[in-house]
Structures are given as structure tokens and as C-alpha cells.
Protein backbone atom coordinates (compact mmCIF):
# COMPACT_ATOMS: atom_id res chain seq x y z
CA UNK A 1 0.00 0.00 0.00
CA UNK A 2 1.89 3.21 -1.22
CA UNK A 3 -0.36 5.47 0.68
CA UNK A 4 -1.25 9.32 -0.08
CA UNK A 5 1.68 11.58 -1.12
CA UNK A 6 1.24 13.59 2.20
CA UNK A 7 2.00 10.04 4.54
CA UNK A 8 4.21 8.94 2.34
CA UNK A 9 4.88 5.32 2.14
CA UNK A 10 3.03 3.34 4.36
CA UNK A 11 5.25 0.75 6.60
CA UNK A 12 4.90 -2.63 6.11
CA UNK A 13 3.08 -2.74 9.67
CA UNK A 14 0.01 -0.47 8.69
CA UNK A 15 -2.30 -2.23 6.68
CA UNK A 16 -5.90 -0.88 7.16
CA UNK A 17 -8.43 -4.32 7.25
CA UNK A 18 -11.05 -4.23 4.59
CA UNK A 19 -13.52 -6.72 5.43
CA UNK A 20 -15.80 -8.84 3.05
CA UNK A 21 -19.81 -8.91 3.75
CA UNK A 22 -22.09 -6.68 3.71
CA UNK A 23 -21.93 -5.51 7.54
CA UNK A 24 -20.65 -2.18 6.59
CA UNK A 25 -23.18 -1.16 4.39
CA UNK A 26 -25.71 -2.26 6.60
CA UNK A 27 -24.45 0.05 9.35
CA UNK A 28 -24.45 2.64 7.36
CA UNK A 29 -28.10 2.43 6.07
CA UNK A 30 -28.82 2.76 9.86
CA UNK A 31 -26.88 5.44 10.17
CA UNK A 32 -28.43 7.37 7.03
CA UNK A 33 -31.96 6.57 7.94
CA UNK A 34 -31.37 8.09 11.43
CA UNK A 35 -29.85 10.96 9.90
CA UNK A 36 -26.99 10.32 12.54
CA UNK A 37 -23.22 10.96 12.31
CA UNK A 38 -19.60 8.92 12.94
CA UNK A 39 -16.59 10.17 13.97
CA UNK A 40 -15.66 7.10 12.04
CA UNK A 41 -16.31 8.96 8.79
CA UNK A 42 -15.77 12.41 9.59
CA UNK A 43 -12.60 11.96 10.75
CA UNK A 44 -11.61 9.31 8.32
CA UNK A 45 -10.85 6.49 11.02
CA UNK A 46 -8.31 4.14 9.71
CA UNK A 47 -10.75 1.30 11.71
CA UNK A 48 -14.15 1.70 9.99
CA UNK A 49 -14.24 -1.45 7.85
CA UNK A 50 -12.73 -3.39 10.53
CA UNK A 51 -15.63 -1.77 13.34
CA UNK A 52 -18.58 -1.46 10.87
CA UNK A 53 -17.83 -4.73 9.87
CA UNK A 54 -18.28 -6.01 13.63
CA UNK A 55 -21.35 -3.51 13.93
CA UNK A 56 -19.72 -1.32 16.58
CA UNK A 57 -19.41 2.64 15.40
CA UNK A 58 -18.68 5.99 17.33
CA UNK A 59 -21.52 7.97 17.40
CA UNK A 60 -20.77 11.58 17.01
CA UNK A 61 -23.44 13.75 18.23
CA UNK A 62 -24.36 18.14 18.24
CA UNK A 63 -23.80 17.94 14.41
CA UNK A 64 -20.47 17.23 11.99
CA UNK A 65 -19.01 21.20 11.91
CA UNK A 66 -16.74 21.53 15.45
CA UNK A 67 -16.01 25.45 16.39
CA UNK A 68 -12.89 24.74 16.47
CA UNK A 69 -10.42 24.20 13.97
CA UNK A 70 -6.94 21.61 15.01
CA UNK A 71 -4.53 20.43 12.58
CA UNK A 72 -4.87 17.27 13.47
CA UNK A 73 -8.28 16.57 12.66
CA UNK A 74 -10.51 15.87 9.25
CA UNK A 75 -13.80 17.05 11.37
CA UNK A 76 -15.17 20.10 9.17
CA UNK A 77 -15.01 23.10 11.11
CA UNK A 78 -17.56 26.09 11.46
CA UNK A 79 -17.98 28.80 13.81
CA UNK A 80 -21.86 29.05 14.00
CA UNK A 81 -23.00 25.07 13.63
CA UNK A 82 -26.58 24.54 13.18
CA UNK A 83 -28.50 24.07 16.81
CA UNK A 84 -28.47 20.51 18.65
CA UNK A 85 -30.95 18.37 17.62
CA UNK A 86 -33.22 17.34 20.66
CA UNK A 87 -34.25 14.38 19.20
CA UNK A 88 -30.97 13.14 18.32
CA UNK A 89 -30.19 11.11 21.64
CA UNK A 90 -33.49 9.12 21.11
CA UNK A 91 -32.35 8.28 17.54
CA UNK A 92 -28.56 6.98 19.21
CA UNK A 93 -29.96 4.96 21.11
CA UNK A 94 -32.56 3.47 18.36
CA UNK A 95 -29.29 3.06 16.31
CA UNK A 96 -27.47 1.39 19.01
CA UNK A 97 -30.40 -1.14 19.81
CA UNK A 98 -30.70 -1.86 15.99
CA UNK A 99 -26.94 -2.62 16.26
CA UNK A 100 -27.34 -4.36 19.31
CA UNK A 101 -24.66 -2.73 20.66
CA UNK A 102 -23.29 -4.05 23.79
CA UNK A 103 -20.60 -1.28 24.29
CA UNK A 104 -21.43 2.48 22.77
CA UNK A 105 -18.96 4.94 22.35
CA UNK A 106 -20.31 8.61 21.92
CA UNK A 107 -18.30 11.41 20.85
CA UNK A 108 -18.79 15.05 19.60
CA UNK A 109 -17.77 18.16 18.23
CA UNK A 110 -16.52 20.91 20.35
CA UNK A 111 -19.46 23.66 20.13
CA UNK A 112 -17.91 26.27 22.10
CA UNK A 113 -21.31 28.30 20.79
CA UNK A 114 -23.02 26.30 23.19
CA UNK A 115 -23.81 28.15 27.02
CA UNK A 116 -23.27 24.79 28.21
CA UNK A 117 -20.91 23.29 25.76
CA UNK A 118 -23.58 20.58 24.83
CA UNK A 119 -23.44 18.94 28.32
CA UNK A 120 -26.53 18.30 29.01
CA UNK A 121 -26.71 16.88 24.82
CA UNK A 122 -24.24 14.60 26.04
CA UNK A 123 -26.01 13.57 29.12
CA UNK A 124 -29.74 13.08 27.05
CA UNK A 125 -27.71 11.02 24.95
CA UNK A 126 -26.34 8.72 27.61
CA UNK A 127 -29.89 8.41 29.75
CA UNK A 128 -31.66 7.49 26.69
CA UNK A 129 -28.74 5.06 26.14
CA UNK A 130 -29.33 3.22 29.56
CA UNK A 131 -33.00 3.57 29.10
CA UNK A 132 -32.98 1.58 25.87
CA UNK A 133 -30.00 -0.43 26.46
CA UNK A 134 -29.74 -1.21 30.35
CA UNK A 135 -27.36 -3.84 30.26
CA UNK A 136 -24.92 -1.71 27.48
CA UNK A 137 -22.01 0.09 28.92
CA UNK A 138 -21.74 3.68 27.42
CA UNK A 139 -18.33 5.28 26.82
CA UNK A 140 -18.01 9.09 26.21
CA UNK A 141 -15.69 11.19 24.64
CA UNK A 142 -16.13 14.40 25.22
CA UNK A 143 -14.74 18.26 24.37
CA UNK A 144 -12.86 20.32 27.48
CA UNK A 145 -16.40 21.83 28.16
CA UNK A 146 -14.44 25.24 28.65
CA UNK A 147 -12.95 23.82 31.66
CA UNK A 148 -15.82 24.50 33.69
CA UNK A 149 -17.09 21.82 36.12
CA UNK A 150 -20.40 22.25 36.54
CA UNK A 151 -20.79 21.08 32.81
CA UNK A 152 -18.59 18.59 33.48
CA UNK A 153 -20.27 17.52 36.18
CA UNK A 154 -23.72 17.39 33.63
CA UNK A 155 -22.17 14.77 31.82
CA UNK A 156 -20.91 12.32 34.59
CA UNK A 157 -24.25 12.52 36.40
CA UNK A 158 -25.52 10.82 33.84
CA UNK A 159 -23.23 8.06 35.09
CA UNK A 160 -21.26 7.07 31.68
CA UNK A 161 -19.46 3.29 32.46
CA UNK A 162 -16.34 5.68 30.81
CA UNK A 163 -15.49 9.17 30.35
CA UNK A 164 -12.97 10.05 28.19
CA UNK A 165 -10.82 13.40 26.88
CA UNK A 166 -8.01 13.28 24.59
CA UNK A 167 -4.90 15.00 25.51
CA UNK A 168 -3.75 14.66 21.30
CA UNK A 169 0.00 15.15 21.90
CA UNK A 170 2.39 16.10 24.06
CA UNK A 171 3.05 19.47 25.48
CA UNK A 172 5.05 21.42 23.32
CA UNK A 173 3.44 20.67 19.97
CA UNK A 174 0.11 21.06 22.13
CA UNK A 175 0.04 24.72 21.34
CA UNK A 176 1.10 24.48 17.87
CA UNK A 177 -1.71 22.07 16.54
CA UNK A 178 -4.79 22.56 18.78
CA UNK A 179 -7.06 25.35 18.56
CA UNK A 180 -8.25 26.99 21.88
CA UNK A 181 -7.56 23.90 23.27
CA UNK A 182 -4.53 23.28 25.84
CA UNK A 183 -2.42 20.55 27.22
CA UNK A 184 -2.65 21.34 30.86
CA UNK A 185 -6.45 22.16 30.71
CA UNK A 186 -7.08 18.83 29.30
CA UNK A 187 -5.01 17.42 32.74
CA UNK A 188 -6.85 19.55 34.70
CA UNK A 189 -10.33 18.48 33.15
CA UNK A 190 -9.19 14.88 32.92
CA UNK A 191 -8.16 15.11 37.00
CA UNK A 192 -11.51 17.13 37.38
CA UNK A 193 -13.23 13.76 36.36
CA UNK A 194 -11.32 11.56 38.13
CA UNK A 195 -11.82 13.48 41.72
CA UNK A 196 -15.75 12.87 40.65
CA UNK A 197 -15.10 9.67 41.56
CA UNK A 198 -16.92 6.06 40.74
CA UNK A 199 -16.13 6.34 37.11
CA UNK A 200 -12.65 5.47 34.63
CA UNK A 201 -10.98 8.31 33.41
CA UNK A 202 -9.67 7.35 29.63
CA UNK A 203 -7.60 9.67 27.41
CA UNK A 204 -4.86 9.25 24.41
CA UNK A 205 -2.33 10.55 22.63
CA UNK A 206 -1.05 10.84 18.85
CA UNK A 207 2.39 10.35 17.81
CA UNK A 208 4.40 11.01 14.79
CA UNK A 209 3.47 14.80 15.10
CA UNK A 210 7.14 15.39 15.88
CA UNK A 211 7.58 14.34 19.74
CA UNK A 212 10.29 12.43 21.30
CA UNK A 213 10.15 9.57 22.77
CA UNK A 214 10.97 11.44 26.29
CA UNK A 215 8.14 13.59 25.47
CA UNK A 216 5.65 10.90 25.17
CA UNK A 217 7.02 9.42 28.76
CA UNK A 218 6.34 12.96 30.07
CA UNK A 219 2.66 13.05 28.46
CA UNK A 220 1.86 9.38 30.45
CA UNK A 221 3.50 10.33 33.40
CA UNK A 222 1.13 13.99 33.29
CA UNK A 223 -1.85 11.81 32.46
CA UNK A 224 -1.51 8.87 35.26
CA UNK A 225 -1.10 11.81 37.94
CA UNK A 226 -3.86 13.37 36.40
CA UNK A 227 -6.55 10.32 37.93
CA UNK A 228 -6.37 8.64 34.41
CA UNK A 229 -6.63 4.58 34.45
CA UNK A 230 -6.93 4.09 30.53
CA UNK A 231 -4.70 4.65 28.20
CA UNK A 232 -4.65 4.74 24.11
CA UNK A 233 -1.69 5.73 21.62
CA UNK A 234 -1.75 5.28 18.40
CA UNK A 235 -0.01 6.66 14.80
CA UNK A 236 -0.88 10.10 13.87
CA UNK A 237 -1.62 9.90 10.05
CA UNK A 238 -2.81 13.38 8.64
CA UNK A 239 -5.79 13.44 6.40
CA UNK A 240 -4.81 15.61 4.11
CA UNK A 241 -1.42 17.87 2.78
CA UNK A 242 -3.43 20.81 4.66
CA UNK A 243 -3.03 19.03 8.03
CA UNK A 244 0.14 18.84 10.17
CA UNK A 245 2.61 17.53 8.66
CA UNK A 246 3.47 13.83 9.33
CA UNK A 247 7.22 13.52 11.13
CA UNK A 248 8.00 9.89 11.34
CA UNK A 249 5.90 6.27 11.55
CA UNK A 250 6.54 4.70 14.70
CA UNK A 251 7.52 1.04 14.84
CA UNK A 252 5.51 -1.45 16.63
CA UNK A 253 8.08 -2.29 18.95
CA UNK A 254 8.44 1.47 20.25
CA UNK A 255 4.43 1.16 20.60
CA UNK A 256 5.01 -2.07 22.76
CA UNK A 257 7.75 -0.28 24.79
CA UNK A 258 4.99 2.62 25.99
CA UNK A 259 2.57 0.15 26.91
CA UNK A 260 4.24 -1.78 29.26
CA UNK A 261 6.19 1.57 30.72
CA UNK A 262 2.27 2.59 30.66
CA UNK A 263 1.29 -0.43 33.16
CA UNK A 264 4.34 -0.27 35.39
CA UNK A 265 3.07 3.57 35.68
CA UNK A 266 -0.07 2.66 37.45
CA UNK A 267 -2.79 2.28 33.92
CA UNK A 268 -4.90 -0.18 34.96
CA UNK A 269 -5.60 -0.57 30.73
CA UNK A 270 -3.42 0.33 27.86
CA UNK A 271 -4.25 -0.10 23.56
CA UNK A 272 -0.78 1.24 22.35
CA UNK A 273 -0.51 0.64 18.82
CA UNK A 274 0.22 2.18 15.30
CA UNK A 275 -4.12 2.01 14.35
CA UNK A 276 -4.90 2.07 17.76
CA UNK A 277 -7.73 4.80 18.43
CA UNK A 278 -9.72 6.43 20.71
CA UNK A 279 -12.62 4.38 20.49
CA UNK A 280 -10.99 1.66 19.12
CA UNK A 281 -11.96 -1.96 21.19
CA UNK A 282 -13.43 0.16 23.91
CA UNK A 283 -15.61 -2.65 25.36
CA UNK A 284 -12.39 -4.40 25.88
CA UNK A 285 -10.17 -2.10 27.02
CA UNK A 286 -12.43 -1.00 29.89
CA UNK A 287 -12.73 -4.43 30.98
CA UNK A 288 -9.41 -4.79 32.10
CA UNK A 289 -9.47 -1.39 33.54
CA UNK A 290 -12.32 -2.78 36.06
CA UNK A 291 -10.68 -6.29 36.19
């Protein structure tokens, strides 16, 4: 696989899955006819034949245009999006129960245009979740809500089985390739959540963005003294010669080498791999974190 001009050629260890069947286009006819959104598709996850193909998908919710604009990400970007949909929790959790989901992952847009961020969205979403789907768990993955707890706090009430934020990358390129968004608000968001209590505190981190390897160290050591138990990395591959540049493909071995410095660090779960994602075998991953 040559790959896109912009990534260069892909290593030998990246190959993206394409499944056979007909899985995939039956998720996506769900998807369609709920008028509902993936951050599997907006932001061109490397996973989606692999997950569609099992029936599992990330369910991004308040719309497909974030208000803010990283460098990172393949999300479209717009400063006034269109207003939450109230209905659109009801039709997640239809979705899920047509999918028979028995782990949902929910994710969103940042919509700083929002008084509360889209806190409460979040939390309609998970209640009609558990309402439809009792025995489910429900992972979310949510924006730094401004930094402000009590919208935070909105969210976990709702009792999520997860919540997670994504730090992205490590603190000096943190500046450099997020918009509005910052590495040490993410910790302090991420701790806010874990001093709630009762509930796993995930979060991940890119790499290839141009980070050393003592860097990265840094980042987990920040994020396990931040309260957080679970743990992704995975390959930063940019979706398009407009993103951030890609620096270097990390070998699987490297990968290997964070995870288990990850575990002797205190994560109680850790996916560290060149496709590992956010979202990617959550059900699994927060197993062992409870184990």
C-alpha cells in the first residue's frame, strides 16, 4: 500500500483491514436513515471497515461542523454550527439497539457556541442510552467543556461506564496544533473527572506529530497523575497535505515499549498501537481497567 503523497509510504506494519460482507453497508443504512453521524467517517478512522464490519461505530453527536479548527483533525469546522438536535439522543440509542450494541462509544464536536458546551446533549444522549439499552455500557468522549465543572459535572451525572478526553499530543506541539484547546487544561479536566469519583478516566495521545520519545514518557507520566486509568496511543496519520505535517511512523516495537512503561506507571488498561484509536476496542479495554 503506497499510501497518499502527504504520509508517504506506508510501513509494512500499517495495513488498514477491509472486510468482506455486507456488515458495513448495513451500518451505514442505519446510520443514514437516522440521519446520525460517525466520527468514524468524519474523521476518516483508519478502523471503519474493521468496526462497521463487527457492527460497533462511534456515534458523534451536536452535528459534523466543530467550532474549532486543530490540525490534526478531518472534522469540518464552522464557527456558528446549526443548533443541537433534541431528538438526536433518542435516535442513538434506536441506532445502538438496531446494532445491538453491547458497548457504545459517543463522541462530539466541540461547540464552544453552546452556554453549556452541549453537556446536558451529552447527558440526554447517555440516559436514553441506559433507558434503551440497560445492560450496554456507554463510553463518552467528550470536548474540554471550557474547563468549567459544573458542565462537566452534567455529563458524569448521567453516570457514563467511561469518560474520556483526549490529551492529542504532548506538550510542546500542544500549542502548535490545537485550537483553543490546551495541554494542561485537558489534565486539569481529565483530573476534574477523576476526583468525581466512581467512574474510569480514559484519554490518548497521537504520535508522529514530531515528539520524542521522552516527550511521550512525560505526556503518560502527566496523564496517570492526572486520575487517568486508561490509556490509548496510536499513529498520527494526517488526512490531508493541509493538516500537520506527518514527522516519522513509529515502529511497533516502540508502541510495545509505551505500553508496558504505561502499566508499570499505574494504567490499569493500555491499547498502544500504530491504528490504535480512541474508540478503538473500547468494550475491551475497559474491561481490564475494572478487572
Amino acid at each position: 500500500m503506497a499510501g497518499n503523497s502527504f504520509r508517504g509510504k506506508l510501513p509494512p506494519w500499517i495495513r488498514i483491514k477491509v472486510n468482506c460482507g455486507n456488515a458495513r453497508e448495513e451500518v451505514a443504512t442505519i446510520l443514514s436513515d437516522l440521519k446520525l453521524n460517525t466520527v468514524c467517517a468524519s474523521a476518516q478512522c483508519p478502523n471503519l471497515n474493521e468496526c462497521w464490519h463487527k457492527h460497533t461505530a462511534t456515534f458523534m453527536i451536536l452535528g459534523d461542523h466543530c467550532t474549532r479548527n486543530c490540525r490534526f483533525c478531518a472534522v469540518l469546522h464552522s464557527p456558528t454550527p446549526l443548533l443541537p438536535d433534541p431528538e438526536e439522543p433518542e435516535r442513538v440509542a434506536i441506532a445502538a439497539a438496531k446494532m445491538n450494541l453491547k458497548f457504545i462509544v459517543v463522541t462530539s464536536v466541540t461547540r464552544d457556541d453552546l452556554p453549556d458546551g452541549g453537556a446536558e446533549h451529552f447527558a440526554a444522549t447517555i440516559r436514553a442510552l441506559h433507558k434503551v439499552l440497560p445492560e450496554s455500557g456507554v463510553e463518552v468522549l467528550t470536548p474540554d467543556f471550557n474547563e468549567v465543572r459544573e458542565h462537566l459535572n452534567i455529563v458524569l451525572d448521567a453516570r457514563p461506564s467511561v469518560f474520556n478526553h483526549n490529551i492529542e499530543t504532548v506538550e510542546r506541539l500542544a500549542s502548535k496544533i490545537r485550537n483553543r484547546a490546551t495541554y494542561r487544561r485537558s489534565l486539569r479536566v481529565l483530573a476534574m473527572a477523576a476526583e468525581y469519583g466512581g467512574i474510569p478516566v480514559k484519554s490518548g495521545l497521537m504520535v508522529g506529530l514530531g515528539e520524542t520519545d521522552d516527550e511521550v514518557l512525560q505526556a503518560l507520566r502527566d496523564l496517570r497523575a492526572s486520575g487517568v486509568s486508561v490509556l490509548t496511543i496510536g499513529q498520527y496519520l494526517p488526512p490531508s497535505g493541509e493538516h500537520w505535517k506527518l514527522e516519522r511512523y513509529v515502529e511497533p516495537e516502540k508502541f510495545e515499549e509505551w505500553r508496558k512503561i504505561a502499566l508499570e506507571l499505574g494504567f490499569k488498561a493500555v491499547a498502544s498501537a500504530p491504528l490504535v484509536r480512541s474508540s478503538y476496542h473500547a468494550g475491551e479495554l475497559v474491561k481490564f481497567a475494572r478487572a
